[in-house]
N, C-alpha and C. Protein backbone atom coordinates (compact mmCIF):
# COMPACT_ATOMS: atom_id res chain seq x y z
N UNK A 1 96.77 107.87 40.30
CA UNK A 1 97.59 107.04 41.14
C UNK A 1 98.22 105.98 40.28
N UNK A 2 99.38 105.80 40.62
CA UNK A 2 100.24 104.73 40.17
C UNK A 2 100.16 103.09 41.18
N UNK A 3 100.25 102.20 40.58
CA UNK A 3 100.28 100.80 41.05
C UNK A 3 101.21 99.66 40.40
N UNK A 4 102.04 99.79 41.20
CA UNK A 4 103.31 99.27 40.88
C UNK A 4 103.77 97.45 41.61
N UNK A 5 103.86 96.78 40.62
CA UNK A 5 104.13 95.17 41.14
C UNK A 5 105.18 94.99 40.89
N UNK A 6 106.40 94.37 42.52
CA UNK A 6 107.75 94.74 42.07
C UNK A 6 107.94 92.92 43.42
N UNK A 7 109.03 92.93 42.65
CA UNK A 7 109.71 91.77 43.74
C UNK A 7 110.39 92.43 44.57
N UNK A 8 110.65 91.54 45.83
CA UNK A 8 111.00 91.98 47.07
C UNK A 8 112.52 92.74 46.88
N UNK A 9 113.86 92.09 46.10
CA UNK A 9 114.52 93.02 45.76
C UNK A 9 114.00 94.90 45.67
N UNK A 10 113.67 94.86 44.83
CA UNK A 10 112.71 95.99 44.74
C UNK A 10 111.97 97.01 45.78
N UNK A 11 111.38 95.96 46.63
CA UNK A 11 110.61 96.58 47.07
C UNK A 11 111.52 97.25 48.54
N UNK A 12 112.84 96.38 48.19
CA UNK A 12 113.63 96.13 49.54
C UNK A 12 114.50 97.51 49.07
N UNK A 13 114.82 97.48 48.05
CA UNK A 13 115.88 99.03 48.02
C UNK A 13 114.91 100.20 48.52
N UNK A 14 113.56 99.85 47.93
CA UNK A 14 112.28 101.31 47.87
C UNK A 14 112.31 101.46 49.44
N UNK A 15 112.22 100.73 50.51
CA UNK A 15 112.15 100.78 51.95
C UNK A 15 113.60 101.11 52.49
N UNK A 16 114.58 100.76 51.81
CA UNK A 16 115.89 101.36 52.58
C UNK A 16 115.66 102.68 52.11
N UNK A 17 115.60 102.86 51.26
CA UNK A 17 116.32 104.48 50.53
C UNK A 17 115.42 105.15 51.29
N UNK A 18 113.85 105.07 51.56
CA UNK A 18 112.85 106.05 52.13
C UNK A 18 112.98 105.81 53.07
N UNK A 19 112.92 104.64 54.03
CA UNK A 19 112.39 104.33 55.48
C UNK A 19 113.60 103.97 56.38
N UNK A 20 115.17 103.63 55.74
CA UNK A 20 116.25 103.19 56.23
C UNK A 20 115.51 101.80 56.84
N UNK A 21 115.00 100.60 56.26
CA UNK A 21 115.19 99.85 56.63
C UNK A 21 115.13 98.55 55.85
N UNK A 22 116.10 97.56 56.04
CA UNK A 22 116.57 96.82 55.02
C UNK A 22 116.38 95.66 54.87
N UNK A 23 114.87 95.41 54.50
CA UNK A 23 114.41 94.01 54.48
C UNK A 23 113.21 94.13 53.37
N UNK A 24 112.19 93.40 52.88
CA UNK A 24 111.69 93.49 51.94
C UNK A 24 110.30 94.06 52.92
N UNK A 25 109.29 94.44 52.24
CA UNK A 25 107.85 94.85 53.08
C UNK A 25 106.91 94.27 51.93
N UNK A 26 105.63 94.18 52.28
CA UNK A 26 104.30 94.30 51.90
C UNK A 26 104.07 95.15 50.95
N UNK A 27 103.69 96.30 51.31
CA UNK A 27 103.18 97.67 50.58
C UNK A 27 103.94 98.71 50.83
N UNK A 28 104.13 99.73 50.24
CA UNK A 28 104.63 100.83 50.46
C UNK A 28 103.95 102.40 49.50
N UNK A 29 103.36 103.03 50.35
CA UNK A 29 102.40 104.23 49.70
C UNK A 29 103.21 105.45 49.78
N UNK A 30 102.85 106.08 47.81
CA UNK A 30 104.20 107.32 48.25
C UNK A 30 102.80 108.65 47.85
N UNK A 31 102.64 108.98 49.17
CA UNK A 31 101.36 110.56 48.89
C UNK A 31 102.11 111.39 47.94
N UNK A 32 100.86 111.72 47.29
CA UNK A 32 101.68 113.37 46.42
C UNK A 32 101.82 114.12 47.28
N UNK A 33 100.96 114.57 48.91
CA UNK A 33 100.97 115.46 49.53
C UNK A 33 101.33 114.63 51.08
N UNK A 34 102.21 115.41 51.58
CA UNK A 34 102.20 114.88 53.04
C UNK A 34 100.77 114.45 53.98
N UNK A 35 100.05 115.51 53.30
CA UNK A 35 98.94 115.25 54.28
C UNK A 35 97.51 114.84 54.13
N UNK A 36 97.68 113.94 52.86
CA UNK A 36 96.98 113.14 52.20
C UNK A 36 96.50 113.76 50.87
N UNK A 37 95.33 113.84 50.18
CA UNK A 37 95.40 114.02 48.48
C UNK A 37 95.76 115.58 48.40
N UNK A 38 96.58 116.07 47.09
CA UNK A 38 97.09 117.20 46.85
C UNK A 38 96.09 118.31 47.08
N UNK A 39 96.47 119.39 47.21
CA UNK A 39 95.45 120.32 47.34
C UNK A 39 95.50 120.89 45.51
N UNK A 40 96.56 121.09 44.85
CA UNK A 40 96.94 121.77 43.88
C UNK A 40 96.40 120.13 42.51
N UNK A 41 96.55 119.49 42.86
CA UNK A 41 96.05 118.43 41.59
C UNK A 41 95.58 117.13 42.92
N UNK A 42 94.26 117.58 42.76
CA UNK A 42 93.53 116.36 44.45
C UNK A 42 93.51 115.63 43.21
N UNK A 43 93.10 114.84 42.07
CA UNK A 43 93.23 113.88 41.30
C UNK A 43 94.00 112.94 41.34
N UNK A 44 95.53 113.27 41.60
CA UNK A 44 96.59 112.51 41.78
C UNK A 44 96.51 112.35 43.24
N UNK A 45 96.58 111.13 43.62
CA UNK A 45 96.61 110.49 44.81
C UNK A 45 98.15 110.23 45.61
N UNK A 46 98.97 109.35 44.38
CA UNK A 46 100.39 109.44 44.26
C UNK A 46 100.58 107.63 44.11
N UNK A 47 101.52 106.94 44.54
CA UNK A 47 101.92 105.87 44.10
C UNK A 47 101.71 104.36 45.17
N UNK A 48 101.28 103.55 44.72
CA UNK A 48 101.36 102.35 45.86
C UNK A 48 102.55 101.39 44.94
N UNK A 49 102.82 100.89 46.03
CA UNK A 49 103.96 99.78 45.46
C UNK A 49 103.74 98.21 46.13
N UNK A 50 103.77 97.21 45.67
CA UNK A 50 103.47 96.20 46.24
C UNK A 50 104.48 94.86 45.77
N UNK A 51 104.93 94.58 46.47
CA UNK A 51 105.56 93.14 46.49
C UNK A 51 104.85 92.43 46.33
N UNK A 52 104.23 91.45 44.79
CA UNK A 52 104.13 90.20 44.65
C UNK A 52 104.64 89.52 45.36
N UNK A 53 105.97 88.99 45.72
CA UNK A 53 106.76 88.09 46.23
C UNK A 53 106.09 88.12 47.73
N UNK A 54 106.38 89.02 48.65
CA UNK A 54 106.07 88.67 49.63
C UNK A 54 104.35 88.81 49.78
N UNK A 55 103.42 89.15 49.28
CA UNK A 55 102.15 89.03 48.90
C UNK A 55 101.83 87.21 48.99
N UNK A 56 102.57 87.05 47.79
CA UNK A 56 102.60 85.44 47.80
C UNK A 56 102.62 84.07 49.24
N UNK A 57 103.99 85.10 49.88
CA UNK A 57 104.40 84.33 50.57
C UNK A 57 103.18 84.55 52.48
N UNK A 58 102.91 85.32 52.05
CA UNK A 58 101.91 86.08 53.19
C UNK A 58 100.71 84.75 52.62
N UNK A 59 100.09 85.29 51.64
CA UNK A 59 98.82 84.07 51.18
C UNK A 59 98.94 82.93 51.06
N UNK A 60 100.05 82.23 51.25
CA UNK A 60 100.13 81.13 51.04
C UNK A 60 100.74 80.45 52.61
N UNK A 61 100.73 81.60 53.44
CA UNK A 61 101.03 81.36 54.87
C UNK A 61 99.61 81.52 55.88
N UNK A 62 99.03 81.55 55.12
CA UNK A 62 97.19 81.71 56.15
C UNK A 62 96.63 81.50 54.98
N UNK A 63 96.78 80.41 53.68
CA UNK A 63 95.62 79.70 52.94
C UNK A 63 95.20 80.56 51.90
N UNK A 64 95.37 81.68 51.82
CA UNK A 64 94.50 82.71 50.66
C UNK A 64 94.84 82.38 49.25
N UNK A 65 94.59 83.28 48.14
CA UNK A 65 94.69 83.16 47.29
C UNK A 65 95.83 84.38 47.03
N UNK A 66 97.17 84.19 46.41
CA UNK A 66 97.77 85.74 46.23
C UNK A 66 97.22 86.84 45.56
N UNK A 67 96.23 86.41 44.37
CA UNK A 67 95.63 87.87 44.20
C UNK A 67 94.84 88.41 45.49
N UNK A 68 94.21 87.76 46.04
CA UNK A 68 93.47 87.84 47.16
C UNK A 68 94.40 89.15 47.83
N UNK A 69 95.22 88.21 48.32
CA UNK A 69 96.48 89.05 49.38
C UNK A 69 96.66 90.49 48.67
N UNK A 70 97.30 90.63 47.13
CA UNK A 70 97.58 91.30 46.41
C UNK A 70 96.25 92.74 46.62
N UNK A 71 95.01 92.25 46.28
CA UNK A 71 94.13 93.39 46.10
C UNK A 71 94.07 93.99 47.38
N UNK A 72 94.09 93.02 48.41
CA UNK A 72 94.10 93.47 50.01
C UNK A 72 94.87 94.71 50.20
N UNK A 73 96.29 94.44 49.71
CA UNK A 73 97.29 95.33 50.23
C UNK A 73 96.88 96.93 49.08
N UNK A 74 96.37 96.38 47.83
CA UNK A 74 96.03 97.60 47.05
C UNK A 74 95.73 98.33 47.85
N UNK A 75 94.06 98.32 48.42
CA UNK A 75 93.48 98.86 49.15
C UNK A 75 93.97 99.30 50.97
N UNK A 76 94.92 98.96 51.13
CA UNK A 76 95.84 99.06 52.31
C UNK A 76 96.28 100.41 51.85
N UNK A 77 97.19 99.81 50.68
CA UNK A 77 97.91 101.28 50.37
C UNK A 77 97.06 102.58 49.82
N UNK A 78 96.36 102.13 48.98
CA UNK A 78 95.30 103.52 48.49
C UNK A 78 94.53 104.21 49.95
N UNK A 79 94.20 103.36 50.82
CA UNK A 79 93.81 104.25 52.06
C UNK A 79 94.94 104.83 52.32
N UNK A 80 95.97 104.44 53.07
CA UNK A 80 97.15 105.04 52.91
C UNK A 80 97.32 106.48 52.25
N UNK A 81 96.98 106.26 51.31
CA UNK A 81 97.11 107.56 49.91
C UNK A 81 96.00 108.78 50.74
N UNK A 82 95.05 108.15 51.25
CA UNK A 82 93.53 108.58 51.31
C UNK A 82 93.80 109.46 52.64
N UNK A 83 95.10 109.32 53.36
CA UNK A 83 95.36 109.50 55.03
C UNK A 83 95.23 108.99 56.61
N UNK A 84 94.06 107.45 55.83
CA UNK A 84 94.45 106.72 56.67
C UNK A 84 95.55 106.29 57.88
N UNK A 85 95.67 105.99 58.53
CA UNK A 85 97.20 105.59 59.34
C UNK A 85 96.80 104.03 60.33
N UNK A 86 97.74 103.42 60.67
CA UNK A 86 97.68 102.18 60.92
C UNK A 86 98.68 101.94 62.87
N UNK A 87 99.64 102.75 62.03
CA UNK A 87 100.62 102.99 62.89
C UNK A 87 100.79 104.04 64.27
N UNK A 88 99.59 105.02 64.18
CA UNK A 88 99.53 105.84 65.16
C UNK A 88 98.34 104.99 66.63
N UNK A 89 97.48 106.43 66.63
CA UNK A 89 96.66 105.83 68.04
C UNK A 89 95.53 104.50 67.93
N UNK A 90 95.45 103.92 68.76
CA UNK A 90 94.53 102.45 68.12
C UNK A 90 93.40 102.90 67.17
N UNK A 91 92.97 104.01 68.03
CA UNK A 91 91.42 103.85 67.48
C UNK A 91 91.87 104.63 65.57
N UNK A 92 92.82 105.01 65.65
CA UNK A 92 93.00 105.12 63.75
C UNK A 92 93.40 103.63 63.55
N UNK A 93 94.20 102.84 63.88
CA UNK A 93 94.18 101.25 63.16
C UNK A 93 93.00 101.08 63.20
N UNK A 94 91.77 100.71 64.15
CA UNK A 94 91.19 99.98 64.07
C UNK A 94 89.98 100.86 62.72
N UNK A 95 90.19 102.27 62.81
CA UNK A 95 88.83 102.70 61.80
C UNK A 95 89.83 102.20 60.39
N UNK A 96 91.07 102.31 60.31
CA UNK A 96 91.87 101.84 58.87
C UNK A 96 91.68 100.09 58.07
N UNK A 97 91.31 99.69 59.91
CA UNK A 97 91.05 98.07 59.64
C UNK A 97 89.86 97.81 59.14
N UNK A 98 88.82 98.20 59.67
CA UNK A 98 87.67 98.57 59.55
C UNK A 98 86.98 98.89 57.94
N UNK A 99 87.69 99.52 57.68
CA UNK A 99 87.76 100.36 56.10
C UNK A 99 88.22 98.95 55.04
N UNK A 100 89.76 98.75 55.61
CA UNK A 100 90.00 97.39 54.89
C UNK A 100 89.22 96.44 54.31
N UNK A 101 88.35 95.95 55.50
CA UNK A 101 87.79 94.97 55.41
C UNK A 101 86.60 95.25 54.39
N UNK A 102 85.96 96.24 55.04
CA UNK A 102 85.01 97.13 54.50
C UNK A 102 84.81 97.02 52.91
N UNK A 103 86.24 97.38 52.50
CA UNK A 103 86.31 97.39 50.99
C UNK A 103 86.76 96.44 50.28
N UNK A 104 87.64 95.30 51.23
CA UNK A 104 87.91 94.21 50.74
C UNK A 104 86.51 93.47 50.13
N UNK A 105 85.35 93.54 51.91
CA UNK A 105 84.39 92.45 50.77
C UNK A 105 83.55 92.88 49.99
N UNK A 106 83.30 94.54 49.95
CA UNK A 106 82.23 94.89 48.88
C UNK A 106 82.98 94.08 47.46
N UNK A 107 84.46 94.69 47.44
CA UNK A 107 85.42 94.04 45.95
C UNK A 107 85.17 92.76 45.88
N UNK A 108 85.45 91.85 46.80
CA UNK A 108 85.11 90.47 46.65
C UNK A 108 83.83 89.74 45.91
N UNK A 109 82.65 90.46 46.76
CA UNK A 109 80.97 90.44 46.26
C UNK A 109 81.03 90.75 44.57
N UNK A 110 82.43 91.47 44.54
CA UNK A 110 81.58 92.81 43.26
C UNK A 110 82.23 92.25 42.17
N UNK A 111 83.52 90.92 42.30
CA UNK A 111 84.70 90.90 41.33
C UNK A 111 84.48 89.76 40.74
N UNK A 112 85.23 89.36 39.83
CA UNK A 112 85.18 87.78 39.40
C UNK A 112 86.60 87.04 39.47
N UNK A 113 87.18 87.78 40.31
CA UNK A 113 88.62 86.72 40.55
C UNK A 113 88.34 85.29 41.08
N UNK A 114 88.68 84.28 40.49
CA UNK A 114 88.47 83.11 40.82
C UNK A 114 88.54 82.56 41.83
């Protein structure tokens, strides 16, 4: 898997060209396989992309720290990769939220980011 830190420019063309829509985002996860890890190379996961910029502006709008925000959305998007979904029936947000958190604080417990 690829992990890519891009400013909102950036991140704003990557969401028009794929998603037709024209504003900057958070995260954006590109699967190798539609339907989550490849069957032909399951190793490759495929790509997350993340806006620093608006990362920043997210953590510094509810107190966090931006790496904070930053690793959050990693793990947003690598579930993502994983087949997670956020956007469909509740009970997949809430097991995707669930997971989030899940792995946010084992990383937290486990890391030495300041």
């Amino acid at each position: 898997m690829s992990i890519l830190l891009v400013d909102d420019a950036e991140i704003t063309s990557l969401n028009r060209q794929y998603f037709h829509r024209n504003r900057p985002t958070n995260v954006i996860s590109f699967p190798m396989s539609e339907n989550g890890p490849s069957v032909i190379h399951p190793e490759i996961l495929g790509d997350v992309v993340i806006s620093a910029e608006t990362a920043q502006r997210q953590a510094k709008k509810v107190g966090e720290k931006a790496e904070e925000e930053i690793l959050f959305l990693m793990i947003h998007g690598i579930l993502h990769l994983l087949g997670f979904d956020h956007e469909g029936l509740a009970t997949q947000r809430r097991e995707m939220e669930a997971k989030e958190k899940e792995l946010f604080s084992w990383v937290m417990r486990s890391s030495r980011l300041p």
